[in-house]
PDB file of N, CA and C in Angstrom:
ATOM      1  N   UNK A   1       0.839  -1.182   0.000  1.00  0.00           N
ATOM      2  CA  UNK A   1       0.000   0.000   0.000  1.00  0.00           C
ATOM      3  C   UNK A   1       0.884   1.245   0.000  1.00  0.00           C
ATOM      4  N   UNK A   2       0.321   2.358  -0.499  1.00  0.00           N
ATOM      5  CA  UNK A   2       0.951   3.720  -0.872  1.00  0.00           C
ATOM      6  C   UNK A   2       1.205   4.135   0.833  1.00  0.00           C
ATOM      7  N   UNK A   3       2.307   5.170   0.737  1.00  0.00           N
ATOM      8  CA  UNK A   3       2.354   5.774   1.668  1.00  0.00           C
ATOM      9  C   UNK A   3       1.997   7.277   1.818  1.00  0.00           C
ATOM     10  N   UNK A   4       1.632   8.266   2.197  1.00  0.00           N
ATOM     11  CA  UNK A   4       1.144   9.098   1.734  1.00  0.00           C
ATOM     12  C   UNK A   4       2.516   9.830   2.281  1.00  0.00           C
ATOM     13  N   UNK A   5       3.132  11.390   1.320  1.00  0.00           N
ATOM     14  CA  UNK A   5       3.971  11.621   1.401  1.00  0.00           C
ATOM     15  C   UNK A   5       3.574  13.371   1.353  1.00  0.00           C
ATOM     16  N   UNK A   6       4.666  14.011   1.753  1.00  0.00           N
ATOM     17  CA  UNK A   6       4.178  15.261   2.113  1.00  0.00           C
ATOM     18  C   UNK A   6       5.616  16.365   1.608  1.00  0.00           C
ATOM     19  N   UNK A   7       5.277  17.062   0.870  1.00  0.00           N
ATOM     20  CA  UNK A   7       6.821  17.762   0.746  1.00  0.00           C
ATOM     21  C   UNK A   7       6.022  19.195   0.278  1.00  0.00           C
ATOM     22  N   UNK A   8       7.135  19.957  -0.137  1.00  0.00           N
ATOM     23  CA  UNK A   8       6.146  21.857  -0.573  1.00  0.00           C
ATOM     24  C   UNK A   8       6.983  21.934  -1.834  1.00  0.00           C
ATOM     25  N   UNK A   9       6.012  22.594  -2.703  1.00  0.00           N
ATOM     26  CA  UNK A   9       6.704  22.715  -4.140  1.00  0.00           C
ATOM     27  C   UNK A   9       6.952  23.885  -4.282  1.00  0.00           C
ATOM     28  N   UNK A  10       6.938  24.927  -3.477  1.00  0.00           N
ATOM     29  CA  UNK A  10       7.280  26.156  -4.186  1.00  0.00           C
ATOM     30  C   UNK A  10       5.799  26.841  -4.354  1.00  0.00           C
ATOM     31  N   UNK A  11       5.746  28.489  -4.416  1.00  0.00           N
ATOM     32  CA  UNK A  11       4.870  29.069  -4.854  1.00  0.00           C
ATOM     33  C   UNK A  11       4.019  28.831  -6.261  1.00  0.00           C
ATOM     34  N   UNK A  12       4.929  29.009  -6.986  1.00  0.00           N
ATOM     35  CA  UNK A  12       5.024  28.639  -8.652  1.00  0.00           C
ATOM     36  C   UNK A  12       4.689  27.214  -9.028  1.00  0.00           C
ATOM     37  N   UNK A  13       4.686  26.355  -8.423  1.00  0.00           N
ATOM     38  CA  UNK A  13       4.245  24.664  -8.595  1.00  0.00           C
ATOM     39  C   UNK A  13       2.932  24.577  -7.808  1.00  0.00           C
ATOM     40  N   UNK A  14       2.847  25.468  -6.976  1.00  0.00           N
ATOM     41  CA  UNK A  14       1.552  24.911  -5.957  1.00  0.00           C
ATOM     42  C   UNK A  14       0.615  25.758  -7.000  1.00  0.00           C
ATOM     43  N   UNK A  15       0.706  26.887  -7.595  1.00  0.00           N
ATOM     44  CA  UNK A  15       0.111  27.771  -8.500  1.00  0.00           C
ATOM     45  C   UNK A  15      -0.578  27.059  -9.588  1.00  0.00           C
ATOM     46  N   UNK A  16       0.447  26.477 -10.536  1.00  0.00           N
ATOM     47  CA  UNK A  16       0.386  25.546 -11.713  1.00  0.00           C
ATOM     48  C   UNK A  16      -0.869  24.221 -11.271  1.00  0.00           C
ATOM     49  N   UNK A  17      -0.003  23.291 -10.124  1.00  0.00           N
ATOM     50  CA  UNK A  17      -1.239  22.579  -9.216  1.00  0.00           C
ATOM     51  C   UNK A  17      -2.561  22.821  -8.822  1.00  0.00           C
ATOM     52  N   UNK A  18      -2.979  24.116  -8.542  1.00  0.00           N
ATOM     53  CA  UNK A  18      -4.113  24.532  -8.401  1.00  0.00           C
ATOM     54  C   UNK A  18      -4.860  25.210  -9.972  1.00  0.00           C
ATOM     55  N   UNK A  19      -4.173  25.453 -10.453  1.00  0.00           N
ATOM     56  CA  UNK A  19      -4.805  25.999 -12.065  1.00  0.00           C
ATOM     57  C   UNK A  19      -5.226  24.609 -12.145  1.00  0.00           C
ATOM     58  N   UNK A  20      -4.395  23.783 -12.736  1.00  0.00           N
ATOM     59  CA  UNK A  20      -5.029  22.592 -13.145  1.00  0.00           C
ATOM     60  C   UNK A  20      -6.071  21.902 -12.390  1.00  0.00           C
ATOM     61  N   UNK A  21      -5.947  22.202 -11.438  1.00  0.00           N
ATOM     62  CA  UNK A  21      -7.200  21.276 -10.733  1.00  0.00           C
ATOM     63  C   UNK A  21      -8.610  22.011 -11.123  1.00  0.00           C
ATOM     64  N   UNK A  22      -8.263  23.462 -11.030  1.00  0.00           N
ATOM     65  CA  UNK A  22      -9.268  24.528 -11.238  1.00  0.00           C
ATOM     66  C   UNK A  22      -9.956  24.118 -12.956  1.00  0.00           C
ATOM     67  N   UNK A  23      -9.106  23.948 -13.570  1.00  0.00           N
ATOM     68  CA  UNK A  23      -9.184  23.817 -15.107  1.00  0.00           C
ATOM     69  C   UNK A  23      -9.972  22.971 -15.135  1.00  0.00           C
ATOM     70  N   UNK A  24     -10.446  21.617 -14.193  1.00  0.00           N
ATOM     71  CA  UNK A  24     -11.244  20.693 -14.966  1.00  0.00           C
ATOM     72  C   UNK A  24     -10.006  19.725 -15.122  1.00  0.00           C
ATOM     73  N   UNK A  25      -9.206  20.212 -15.875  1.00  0.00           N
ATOM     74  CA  UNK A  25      -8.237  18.919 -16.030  1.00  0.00           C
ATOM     75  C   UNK A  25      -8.104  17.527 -15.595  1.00  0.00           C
ATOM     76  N   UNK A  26      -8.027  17.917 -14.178  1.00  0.00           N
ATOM     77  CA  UNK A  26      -7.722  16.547 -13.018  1.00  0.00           C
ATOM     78  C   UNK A  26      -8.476  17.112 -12.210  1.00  0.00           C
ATOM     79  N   UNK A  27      -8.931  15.949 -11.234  1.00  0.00           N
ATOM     80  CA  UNK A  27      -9.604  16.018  -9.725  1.00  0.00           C
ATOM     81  C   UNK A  27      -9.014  16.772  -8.931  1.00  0.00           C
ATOM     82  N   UNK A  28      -7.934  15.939  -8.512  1.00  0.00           N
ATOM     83  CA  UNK A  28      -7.231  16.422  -7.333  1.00  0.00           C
ATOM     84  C   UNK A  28      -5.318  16.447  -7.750  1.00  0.00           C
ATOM     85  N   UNK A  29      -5.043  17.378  -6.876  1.00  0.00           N
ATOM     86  CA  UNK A  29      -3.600  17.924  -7.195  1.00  0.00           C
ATOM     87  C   UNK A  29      -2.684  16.329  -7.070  1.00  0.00           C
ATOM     88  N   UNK A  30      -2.984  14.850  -6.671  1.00  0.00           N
ATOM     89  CA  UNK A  30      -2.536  13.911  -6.687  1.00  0.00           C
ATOM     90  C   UNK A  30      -2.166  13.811  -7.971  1.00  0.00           C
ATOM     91  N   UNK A  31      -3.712  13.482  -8.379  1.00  0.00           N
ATOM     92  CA  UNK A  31      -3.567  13.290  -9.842  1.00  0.00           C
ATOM     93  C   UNK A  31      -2.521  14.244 -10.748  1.00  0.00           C
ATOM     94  N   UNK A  32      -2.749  15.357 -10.110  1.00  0.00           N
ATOM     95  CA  UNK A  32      -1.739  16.233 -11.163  1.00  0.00           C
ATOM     96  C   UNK A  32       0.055  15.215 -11.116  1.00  0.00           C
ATOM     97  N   UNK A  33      -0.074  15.116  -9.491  1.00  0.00           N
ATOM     98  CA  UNK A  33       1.420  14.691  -9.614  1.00  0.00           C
ATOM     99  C   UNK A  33       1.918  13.558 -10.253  1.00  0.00           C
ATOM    100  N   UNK A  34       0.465  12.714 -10.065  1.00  0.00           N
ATOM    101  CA  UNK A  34       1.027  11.441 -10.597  1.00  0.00           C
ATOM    102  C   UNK A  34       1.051  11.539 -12.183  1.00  0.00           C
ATOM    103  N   UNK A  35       0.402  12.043 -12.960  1.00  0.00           N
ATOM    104  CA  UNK A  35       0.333  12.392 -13.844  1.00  0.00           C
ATOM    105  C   UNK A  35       2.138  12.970 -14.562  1.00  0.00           C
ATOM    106  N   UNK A  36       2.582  13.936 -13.612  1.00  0.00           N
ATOM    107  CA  UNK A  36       4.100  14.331 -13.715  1.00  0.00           C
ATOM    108  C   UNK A  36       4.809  13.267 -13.565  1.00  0.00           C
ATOM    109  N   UNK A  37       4.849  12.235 -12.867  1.00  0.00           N
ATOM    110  CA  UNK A  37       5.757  11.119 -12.345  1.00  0.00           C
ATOM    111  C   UNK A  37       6.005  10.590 -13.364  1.00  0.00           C
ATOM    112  N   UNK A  38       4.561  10.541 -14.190  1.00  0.00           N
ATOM    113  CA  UNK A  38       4.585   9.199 -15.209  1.00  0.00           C
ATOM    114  C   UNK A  38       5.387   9.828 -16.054  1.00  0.00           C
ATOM    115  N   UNK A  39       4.863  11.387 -16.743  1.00  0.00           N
ATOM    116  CA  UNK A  39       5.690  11.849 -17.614  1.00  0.00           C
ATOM    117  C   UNK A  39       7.624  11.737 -17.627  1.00  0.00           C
ATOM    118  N   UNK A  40       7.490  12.164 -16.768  1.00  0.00           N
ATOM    119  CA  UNK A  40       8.817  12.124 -16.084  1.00  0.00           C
ATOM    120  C   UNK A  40       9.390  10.360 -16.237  1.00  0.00           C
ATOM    121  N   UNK A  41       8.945   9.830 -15.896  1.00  0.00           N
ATOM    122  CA  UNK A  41       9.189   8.047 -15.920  1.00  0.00           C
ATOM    123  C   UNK A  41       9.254   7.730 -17.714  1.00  0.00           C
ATOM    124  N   UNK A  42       8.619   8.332 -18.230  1.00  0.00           N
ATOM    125  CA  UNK A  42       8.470   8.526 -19.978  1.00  0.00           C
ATOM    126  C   UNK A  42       9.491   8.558 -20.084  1.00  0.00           C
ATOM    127  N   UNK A  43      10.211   9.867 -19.979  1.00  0.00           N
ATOM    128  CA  UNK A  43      11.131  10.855 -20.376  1.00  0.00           C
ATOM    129  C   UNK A  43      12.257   9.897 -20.410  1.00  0.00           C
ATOM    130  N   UNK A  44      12.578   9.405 -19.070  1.00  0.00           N
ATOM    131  CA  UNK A  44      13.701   8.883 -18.771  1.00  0.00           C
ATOM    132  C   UNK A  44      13.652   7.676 -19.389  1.00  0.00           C
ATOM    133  N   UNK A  45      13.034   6.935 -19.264  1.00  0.00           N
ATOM    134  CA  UNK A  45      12.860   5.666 -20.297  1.00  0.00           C
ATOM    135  C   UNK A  45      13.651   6.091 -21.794  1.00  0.00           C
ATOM    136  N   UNK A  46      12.687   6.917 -22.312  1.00  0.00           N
ATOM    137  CA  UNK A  46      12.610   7.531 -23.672  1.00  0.00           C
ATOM    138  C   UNK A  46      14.910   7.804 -23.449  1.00  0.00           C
ATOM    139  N   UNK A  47      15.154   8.460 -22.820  1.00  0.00           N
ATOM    140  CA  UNK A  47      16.608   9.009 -22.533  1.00  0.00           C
ATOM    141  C   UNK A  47      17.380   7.522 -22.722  1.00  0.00           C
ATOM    142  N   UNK A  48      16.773   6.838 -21.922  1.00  0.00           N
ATOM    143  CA  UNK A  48      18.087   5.653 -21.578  1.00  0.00           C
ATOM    144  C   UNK A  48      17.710   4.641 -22.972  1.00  0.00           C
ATOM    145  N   UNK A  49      16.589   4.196 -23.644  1.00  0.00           N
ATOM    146  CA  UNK A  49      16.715   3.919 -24.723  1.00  0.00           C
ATOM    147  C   UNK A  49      17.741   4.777 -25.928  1.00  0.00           C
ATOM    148  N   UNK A  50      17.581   5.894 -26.091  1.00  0.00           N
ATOM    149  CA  UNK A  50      18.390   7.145 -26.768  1.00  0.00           C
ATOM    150  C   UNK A  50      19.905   6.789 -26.543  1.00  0.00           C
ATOM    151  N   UNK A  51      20.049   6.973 -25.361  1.00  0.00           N
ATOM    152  CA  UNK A  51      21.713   6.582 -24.522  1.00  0.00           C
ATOM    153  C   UNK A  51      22.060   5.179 -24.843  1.00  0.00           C
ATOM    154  N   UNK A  52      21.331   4.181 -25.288  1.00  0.00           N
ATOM    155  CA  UNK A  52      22.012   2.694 -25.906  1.00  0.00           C
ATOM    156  C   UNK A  52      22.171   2.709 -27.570  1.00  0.00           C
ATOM    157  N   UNK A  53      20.609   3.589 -27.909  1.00  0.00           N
ATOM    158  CA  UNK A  53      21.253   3.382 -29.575  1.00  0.00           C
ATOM    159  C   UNK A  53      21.964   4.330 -29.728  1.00  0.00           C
ATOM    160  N   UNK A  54      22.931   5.297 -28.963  1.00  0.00           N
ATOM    161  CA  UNK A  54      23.373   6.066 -29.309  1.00  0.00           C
ATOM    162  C   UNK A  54      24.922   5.173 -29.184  1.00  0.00           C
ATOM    163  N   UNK A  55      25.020   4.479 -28.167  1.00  0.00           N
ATOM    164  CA  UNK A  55      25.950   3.624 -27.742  1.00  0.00           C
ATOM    165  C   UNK A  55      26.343   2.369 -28.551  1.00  0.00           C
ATOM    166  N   UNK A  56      25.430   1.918 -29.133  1.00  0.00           N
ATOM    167  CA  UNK A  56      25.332   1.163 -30.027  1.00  0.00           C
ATOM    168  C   UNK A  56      25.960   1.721 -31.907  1.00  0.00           C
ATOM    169  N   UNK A  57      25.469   2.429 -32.055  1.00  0.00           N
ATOM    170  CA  UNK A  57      26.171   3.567 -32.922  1.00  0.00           C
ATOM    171  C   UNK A  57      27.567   3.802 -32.815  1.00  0.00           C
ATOM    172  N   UNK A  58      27.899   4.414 -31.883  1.00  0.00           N
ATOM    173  CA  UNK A  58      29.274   4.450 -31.335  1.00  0.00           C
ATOM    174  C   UNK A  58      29.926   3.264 -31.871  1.00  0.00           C
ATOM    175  N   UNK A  59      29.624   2.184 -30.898  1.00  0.00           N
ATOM    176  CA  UNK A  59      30.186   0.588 -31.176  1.00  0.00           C
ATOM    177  C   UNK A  59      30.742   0.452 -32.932  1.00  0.00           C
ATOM    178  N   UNK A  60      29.188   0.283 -34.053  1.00  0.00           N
ATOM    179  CA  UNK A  60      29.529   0.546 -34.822  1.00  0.00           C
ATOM    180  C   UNK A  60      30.676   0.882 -35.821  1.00  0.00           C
ATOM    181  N   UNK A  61      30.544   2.820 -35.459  1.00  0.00           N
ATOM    182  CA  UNK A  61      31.271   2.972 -36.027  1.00  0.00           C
ATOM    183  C   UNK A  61      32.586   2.904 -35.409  1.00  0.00           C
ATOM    184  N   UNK A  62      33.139   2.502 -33.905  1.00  0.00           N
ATOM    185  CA  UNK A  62      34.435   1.976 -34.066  1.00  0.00           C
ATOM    186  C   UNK A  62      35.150   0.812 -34.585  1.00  0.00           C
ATOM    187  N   UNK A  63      34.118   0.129 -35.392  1.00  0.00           N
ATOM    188  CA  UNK A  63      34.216  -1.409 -35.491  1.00  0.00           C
ATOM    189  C   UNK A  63      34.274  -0.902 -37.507  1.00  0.00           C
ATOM    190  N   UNK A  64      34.810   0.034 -37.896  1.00  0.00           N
ATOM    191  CA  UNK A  64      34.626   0.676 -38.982  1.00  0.00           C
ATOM    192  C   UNK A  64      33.152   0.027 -40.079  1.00  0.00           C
ATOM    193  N   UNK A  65      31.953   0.180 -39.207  1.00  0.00           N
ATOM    194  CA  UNK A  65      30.688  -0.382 -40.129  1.00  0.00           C
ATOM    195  C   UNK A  65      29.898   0.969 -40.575  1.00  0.00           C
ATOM    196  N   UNK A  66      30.417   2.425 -40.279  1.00  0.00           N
ATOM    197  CA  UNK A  66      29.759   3.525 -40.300  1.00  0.00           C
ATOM    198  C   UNK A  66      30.396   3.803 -42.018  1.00  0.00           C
ATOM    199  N   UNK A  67      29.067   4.255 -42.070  1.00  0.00           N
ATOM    200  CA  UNK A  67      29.078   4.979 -43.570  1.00  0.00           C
ATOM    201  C   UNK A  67      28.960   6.777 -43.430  1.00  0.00           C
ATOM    202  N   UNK A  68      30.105   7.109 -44.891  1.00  0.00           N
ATOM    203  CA  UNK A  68      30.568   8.724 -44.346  1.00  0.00           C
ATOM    204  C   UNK A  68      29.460   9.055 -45.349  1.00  0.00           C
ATOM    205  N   UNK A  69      29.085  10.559 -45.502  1.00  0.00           N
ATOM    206  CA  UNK A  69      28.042  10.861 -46.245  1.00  0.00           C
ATOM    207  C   UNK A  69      28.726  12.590 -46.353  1.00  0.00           C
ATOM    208  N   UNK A  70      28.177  12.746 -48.001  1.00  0.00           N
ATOM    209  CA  UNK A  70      29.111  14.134 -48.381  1.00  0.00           C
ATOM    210  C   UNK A  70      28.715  15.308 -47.848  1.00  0.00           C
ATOM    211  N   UNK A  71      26.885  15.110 -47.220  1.00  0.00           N
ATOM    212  CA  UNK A  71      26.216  16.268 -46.800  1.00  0.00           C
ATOM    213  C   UNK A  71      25.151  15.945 -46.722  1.00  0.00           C
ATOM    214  N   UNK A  72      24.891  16.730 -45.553  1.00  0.00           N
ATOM    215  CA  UNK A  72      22.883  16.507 -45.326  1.00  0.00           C
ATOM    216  C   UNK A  72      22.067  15.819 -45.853  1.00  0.00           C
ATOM    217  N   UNK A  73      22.111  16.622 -47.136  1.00  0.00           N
ATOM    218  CA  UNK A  73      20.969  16.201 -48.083  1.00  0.00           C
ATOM    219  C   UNK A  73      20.961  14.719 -48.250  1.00  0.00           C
ATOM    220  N   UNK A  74      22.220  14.495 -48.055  1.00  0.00           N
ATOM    221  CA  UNK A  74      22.471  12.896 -48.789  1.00  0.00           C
ATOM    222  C   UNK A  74      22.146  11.855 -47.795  1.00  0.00           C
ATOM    223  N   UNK A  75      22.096  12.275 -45.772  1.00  0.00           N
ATOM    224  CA  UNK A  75      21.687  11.967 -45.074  1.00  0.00           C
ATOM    225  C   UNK A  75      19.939  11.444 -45.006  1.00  0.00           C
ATOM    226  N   UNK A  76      19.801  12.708 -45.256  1.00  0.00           N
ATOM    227  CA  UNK A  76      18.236  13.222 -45.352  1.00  0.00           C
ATOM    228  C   UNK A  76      17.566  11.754 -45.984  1.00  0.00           C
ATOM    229  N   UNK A  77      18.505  12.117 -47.326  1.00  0.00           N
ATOM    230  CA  UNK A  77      17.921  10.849 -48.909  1.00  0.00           C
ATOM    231  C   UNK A  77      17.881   9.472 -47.935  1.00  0.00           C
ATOM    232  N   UNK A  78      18.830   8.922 -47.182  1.00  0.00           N
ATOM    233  CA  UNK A  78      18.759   8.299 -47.269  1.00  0.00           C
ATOM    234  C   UNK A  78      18.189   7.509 -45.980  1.00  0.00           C
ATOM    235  N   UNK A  79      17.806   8.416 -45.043  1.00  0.00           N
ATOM    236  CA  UNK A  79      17.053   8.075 -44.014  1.00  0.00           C
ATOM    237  C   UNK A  79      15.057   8.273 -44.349  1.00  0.00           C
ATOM    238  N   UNK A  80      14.952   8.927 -45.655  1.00  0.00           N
ATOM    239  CA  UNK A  80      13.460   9.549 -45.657  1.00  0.00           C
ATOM    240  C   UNK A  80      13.232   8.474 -46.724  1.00  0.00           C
ATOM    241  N   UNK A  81      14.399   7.306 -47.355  1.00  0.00           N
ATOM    242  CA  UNK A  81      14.287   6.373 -48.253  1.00  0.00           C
ATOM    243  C   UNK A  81      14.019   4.953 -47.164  1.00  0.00           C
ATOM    244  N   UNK A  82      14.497   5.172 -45.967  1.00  0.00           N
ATOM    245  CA  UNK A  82      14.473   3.525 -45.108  1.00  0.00           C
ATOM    246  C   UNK A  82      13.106   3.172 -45.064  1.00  0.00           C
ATOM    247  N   UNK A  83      11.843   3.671 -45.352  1.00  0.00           N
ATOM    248  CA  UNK A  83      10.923   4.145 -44.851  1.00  0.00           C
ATOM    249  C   UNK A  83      10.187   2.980 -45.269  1.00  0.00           C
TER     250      UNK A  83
END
């Protein structure tokens, strides 16, 4: 079971928290937070996937499998062609 937790966000967050609740948006300022958590839990997900194929890439091209390209455009071509 949850524990219920208690901390202060600042003028400017408790502000934002109460608009939204005011808005209709969400019920209660919980919801607002949990709502942030998740985003936030997104984000970072979204980051640490990013941070492996970026790592993975890397790997790649030290393993000389990277292809050089003369300019943008030719980037562009050939990523708007994988499709």
């Amino acid at each position: 079971m949850a524990r219920a937790k208690t901390f202060s966000l600042g003028g400017t967050y408790d502000g934002i928290l109460s608009d939204l609740v005011k808005s209709g948006r969400f019920g209660t300022e919980t919801e607002v937070v949990h709502a942030g958590i998740r985003m936030l839990a997104d984000y970072e997900m979204n980051m640490r996937a990013l941070r492996q194929d970026i790592s993975a890439a890397d790997a790649e091209i030290a393993a000389g499998r990277g292809k050089e390209y003369a300019s943008g455009a030719d980037i562009r071509h050939d990523v708007m062609n994988e499709r």
